[in-house]
Protein backbone atom coordinates (compact mmCIF):
# COMPACT_ATOMS: atom_id res chain seq x y z
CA UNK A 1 0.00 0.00 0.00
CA UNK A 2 1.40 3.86 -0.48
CA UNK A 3 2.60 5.73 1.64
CA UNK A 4 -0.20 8.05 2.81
CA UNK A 5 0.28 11.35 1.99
CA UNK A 6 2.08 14.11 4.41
CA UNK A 7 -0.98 15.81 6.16
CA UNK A 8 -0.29 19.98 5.49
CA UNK A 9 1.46 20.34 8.81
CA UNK A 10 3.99 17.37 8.02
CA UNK A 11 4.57 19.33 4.88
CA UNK A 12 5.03 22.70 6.56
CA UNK A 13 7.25 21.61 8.80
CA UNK A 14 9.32 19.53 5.94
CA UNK A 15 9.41 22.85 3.66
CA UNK A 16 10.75 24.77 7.06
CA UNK A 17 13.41 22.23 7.69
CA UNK A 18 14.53 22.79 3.60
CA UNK A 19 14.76 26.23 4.06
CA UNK A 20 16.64 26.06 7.15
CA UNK A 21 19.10 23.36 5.60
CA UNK A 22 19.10 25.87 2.58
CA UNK A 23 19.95 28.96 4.88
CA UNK A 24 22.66 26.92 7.23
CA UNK A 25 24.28 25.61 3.41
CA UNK A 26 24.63 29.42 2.28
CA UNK A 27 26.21 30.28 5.38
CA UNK A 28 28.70 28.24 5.34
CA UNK A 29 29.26 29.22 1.77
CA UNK A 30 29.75 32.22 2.32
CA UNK A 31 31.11 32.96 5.78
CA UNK A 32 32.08 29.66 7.67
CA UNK A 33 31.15 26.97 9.91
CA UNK A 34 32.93 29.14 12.31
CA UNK A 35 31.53 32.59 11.71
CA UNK A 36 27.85 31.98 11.89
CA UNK A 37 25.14 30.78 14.39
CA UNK A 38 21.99 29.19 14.37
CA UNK A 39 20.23 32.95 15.22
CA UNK A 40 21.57 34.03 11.70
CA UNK A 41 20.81 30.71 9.83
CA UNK A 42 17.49 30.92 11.32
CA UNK A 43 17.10 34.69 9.85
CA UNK A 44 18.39 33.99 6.84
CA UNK A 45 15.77 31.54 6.48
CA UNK A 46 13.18 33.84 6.92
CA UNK A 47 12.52 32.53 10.45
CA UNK A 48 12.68 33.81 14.19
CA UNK A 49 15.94 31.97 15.67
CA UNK A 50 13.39 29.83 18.13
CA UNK A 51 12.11 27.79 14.83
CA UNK A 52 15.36 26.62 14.53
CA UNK A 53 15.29 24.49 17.42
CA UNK A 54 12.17 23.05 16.71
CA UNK A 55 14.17 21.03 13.82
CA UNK A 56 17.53 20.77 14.83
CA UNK A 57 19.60 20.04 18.11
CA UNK A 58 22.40 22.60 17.33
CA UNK A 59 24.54 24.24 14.43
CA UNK A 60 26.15 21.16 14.49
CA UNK A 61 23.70 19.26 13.29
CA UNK A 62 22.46 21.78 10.56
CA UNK A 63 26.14 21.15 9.23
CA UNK A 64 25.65 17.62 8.58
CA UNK A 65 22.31 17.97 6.88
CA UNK A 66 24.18 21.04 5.31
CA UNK A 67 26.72 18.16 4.18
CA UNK A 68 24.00 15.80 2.84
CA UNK A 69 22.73 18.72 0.88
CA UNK A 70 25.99 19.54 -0.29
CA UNK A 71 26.65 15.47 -1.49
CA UNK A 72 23.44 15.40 -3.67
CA UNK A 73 24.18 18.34 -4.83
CA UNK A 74 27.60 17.71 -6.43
CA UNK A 75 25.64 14.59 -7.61
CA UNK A 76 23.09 16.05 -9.86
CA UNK A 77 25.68 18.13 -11.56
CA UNK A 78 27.93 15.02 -12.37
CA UNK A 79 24.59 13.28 -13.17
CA UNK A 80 23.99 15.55 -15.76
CA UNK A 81 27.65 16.11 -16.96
CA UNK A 82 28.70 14.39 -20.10
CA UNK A 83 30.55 11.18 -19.33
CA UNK A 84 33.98 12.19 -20.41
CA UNK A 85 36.53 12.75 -18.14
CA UNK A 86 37.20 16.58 -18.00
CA UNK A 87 33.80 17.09 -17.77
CA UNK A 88 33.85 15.10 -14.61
CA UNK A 89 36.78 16.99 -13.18
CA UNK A 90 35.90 20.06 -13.58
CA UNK A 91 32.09 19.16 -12.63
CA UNK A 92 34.02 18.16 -9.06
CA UNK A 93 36.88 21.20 -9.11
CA UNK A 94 33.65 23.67 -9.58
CA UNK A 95 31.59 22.47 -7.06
CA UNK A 96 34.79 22.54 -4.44
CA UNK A 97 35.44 26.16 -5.81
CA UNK A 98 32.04 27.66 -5.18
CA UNK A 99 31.47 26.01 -1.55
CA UNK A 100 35.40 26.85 -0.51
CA UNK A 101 34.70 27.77 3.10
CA UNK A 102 32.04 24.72 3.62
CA UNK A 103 35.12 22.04 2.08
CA UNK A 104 37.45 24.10 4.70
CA UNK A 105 35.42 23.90 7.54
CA UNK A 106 34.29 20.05 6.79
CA UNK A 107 37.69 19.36 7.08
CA UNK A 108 38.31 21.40 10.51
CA UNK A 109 35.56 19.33 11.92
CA UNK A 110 35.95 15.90 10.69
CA UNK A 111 39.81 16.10 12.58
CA UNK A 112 37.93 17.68 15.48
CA UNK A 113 34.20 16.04 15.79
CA UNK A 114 33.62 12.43 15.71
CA UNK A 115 30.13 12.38 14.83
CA UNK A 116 31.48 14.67 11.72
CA UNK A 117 34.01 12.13 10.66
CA UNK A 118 31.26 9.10 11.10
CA UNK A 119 29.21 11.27 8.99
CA UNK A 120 31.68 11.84 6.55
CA UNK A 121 32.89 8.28 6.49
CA UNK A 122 28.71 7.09 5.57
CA UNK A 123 28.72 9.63 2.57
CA UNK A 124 31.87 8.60 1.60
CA UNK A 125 31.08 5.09 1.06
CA UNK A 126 27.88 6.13 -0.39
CA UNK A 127 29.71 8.49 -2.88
CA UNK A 128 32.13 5.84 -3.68
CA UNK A 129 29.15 3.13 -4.38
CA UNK A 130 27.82 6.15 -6.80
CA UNK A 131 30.84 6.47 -8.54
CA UNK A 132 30.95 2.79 -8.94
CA UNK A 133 27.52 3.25 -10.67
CA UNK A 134 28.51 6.21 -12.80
CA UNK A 135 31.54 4.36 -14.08
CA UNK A 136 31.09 0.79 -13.85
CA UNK A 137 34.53 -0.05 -14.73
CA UNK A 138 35.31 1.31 -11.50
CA UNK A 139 33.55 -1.34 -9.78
CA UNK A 140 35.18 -3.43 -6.96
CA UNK A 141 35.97 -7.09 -7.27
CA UNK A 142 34.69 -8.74 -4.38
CA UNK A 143 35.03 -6.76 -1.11
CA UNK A 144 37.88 -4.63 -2.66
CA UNK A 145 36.87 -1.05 -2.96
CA UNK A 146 40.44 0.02 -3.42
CA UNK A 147 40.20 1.75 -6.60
CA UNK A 148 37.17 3.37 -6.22
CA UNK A 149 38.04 4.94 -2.89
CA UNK A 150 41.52 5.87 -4.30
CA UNK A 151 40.04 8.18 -6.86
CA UNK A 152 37.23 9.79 -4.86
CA UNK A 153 40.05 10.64 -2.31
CA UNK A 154 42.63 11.98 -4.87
CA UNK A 155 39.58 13.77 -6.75
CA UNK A 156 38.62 15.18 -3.76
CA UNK A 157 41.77 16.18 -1.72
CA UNK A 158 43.82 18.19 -5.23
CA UNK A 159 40.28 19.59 -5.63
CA UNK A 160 40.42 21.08 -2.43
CA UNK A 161 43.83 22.20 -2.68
CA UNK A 162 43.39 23.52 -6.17
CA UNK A 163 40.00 25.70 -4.56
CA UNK A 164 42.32 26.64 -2.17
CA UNK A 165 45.06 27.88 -3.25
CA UNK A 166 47.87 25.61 -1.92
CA UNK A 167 48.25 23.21 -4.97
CA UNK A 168 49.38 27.26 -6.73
CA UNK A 169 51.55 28.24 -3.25
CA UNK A 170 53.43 25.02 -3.74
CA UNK A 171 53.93 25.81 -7.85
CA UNK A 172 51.38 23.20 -9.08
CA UNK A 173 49.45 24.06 -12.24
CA UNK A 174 45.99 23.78 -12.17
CA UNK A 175 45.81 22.46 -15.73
CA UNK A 176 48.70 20.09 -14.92
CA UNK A 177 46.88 18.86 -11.85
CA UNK A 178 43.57 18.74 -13.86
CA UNK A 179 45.61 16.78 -16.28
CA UNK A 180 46.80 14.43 -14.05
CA UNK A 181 43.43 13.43 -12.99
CA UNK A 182 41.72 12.83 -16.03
CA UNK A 183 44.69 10.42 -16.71
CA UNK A 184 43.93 8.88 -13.32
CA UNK A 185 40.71 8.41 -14.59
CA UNK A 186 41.30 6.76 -18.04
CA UNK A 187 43.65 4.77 -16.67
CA UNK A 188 41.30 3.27 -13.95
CA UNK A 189 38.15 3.22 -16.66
CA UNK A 190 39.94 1.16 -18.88
């Protein structure tokens, strides 16, 4: 049998908790983890700062859904990016550009927060399943997810420092880098 239906308030308070997650994800965007509270997500949102705590324990917890938000987000573009390597690198490098500050502060909190770094560790494996779905080639034999894993991490870490700036401090070309990846990919496609 379907699900029934979310009765109006269900639906309220779902569209609420979207905005908020919206609101928090801008934030951190823009100004940090670190540099906002759950008073100016809550604003932001179009909401008095009590509303916030109707749908979430703390900023901490905003962060993760934040996180979640972020994930599915960077999926839909590579969804809908043609299939070719450099489309899929710079889909990734983009997406690490324009949410700088979030990637930053992820990091700052997954050394610092274990429920972050659980957190982090779920999406991961999800993300890595995913890519093993958008490039079956990349699939693991048996329990091995090796490869996989290997080239979300190395997609994800020069992207980072390429956003960053400290792949350019330590004299690394972007294009090089970029490079360098989609030869990492080939190689592991075929």
């Amino acid at each position: 049998m379907p699900a029934a239906p979310p009765t109006k308030q269900r639906a309220k308070s779902l569209a609420t908790r979207e905005k908020l997650i919206a609101a928090a994800a801008e934030e951190f965007r823009t100004v940090g983890y670190f540099n906002t509270d759950t008073n100016k997500i809550a604003v932001r949102a179009g909401y008095a700062p009590a509303t916030f705590y109707k749908h979430f324990k703390n900023k901490l917890s905003i962060f993760l859904a934040a996180y979640e938000a972020w994930v599915a987000e960077e999926w839909r573009a590579l969804e809908a990016a043609d299939d070719d390597s450099e489309t899929l690198i710079r889909t990734v490098l983009a997406h690490h550009k324009k949410h700088l500050l979030f990637r930053t502060d992820l990091r700052a909190l997954a050394a610092t927060e274990q429920e972050v770094k659980r957190y982090q560790n779920k999406l991961r494996r999800e993300q890595v399943k995913r890519l093993a779905e958008l490039a079956p080639d990349l699939a693991p034999a048996g329990d091995d997810w090796s490869t996989p894993v290997f080239l979300l991490l190395t997609m994800e870490r020069v992207s980072d420092a390429i956003a960053d700036g400290s792949a350019k401090a330590s004299h690394a070309s972007e294009t090089k880098l970029i490079t360098n990846l989609i030869k990492l990919i080939d190689s592991l496609r075929h």
